[in-house]
C-alpha atoms as a PDB file:
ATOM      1  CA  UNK A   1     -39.540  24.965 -55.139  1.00  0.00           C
ATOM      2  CA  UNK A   2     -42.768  24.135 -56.327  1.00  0.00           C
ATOM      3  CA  UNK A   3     -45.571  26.602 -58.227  1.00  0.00           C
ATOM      4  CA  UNK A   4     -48.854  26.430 -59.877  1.00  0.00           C
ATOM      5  CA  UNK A   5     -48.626  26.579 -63.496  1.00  0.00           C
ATOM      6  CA  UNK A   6     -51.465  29.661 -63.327  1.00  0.00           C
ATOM      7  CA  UNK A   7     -48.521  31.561 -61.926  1.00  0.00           C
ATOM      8  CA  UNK A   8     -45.532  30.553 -64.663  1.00  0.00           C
ATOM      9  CA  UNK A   9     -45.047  31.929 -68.256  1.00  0.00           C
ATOM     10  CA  UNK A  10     -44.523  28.687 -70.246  1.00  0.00           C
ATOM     11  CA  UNK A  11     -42.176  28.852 -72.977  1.00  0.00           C
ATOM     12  CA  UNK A  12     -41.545  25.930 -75.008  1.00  0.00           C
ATOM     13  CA  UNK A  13     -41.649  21.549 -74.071  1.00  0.00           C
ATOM     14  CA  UNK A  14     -38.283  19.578 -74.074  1.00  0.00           C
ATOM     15  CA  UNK A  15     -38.525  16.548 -75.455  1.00  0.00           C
ATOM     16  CA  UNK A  16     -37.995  13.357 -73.335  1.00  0.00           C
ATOM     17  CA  UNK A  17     -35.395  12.273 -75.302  1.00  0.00           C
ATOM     18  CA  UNK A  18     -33.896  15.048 -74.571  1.00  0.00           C
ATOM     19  CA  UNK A  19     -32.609  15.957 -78.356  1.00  0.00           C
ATOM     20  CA  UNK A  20     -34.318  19.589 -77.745  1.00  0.00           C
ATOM     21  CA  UNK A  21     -37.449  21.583 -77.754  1.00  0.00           C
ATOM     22  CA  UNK A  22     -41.006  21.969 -79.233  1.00  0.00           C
ATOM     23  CA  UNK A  23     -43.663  24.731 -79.190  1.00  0.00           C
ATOM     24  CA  UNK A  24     -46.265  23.993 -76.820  1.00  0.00           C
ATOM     25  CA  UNK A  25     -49.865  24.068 -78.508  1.00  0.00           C
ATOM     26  CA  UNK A  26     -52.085  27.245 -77.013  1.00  0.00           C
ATOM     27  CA  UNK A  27     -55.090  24.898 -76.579  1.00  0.00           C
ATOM     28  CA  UNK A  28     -52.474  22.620 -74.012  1.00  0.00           C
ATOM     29  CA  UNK A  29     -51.463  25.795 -71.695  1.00  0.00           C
ATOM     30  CA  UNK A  30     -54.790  26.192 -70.722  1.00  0.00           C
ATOM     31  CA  UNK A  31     -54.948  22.919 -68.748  1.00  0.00           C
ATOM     32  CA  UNK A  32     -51.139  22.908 -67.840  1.00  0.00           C
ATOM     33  CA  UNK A  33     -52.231  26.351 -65.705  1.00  0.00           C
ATOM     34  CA  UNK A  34     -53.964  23.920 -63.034  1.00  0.00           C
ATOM     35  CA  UNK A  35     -51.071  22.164 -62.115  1.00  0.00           C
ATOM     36  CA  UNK A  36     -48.329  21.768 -59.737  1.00  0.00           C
ATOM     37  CA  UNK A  37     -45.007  21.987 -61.187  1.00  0.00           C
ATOM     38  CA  UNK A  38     -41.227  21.466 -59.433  1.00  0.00           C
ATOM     39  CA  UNK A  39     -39.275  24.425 -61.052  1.00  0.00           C
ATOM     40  CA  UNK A  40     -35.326  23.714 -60.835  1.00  0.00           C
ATOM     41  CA  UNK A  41     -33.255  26.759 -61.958  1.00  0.00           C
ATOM     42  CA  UNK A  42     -32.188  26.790 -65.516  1.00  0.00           C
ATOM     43  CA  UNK A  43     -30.729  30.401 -66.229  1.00  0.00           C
ATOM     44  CA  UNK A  44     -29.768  33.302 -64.104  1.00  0.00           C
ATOM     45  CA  UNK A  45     -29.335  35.558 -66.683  1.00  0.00           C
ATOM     46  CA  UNK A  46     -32.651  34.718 -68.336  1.00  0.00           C
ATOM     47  CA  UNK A  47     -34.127  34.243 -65.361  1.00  0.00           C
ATOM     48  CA  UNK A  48     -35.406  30.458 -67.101  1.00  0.00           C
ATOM     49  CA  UNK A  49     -36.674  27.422 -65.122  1.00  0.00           C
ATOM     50  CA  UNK A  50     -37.382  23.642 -66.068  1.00  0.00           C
ATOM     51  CA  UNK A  51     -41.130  23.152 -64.645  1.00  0.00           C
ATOM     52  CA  UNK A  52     -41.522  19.410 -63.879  1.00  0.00           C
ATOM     53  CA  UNK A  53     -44.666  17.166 -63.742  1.00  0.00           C
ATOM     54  CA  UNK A  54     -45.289  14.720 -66.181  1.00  0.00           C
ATOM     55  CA  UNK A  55     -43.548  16.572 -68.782  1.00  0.00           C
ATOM     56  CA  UNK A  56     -40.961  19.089 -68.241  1.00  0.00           C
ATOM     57  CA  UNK A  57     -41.127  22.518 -69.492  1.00  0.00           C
ATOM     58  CA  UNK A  58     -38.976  25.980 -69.943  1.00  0.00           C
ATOM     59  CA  UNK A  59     -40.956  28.623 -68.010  1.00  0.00           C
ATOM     60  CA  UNK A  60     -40.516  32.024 -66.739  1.00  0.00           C
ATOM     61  CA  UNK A  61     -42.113  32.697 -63.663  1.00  0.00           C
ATOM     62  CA  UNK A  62     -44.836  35.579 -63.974  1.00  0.00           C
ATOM     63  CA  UNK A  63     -44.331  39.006 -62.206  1.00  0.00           C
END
């Protein structure tokens, strides 16, 4: 599935070595909101995704 990023609730960055996460700066959401992302389910019971474009991300998607 693919979504723009204007429509997901981003929650934190993995890292790409893949040791974890990091908080995602406010100022960097803004531009992340014009992209494209491939969302692959993460969690059904907290309804979590990993958003995918350059970097991949832990999003919700918005209601």
């Amino acid at each position: 599935m693919r979504m723009k990023g204007k429509n997901l609730e981003f929650l934190c960055l993995i890292k790409r070595d893949g040791s974890g996460t990091e908080v995602i700066p406010n100022d960097s959401i803004k531009s992340l909101e014009r992209n494209e992302f491939s969302l692959i389910r993460l969690s059904l019971v907290h309804d979590t995704w990993i958003a995918s474009e350059f970097n991949c991300y832990v999003v919700k998607i918005k209601n």
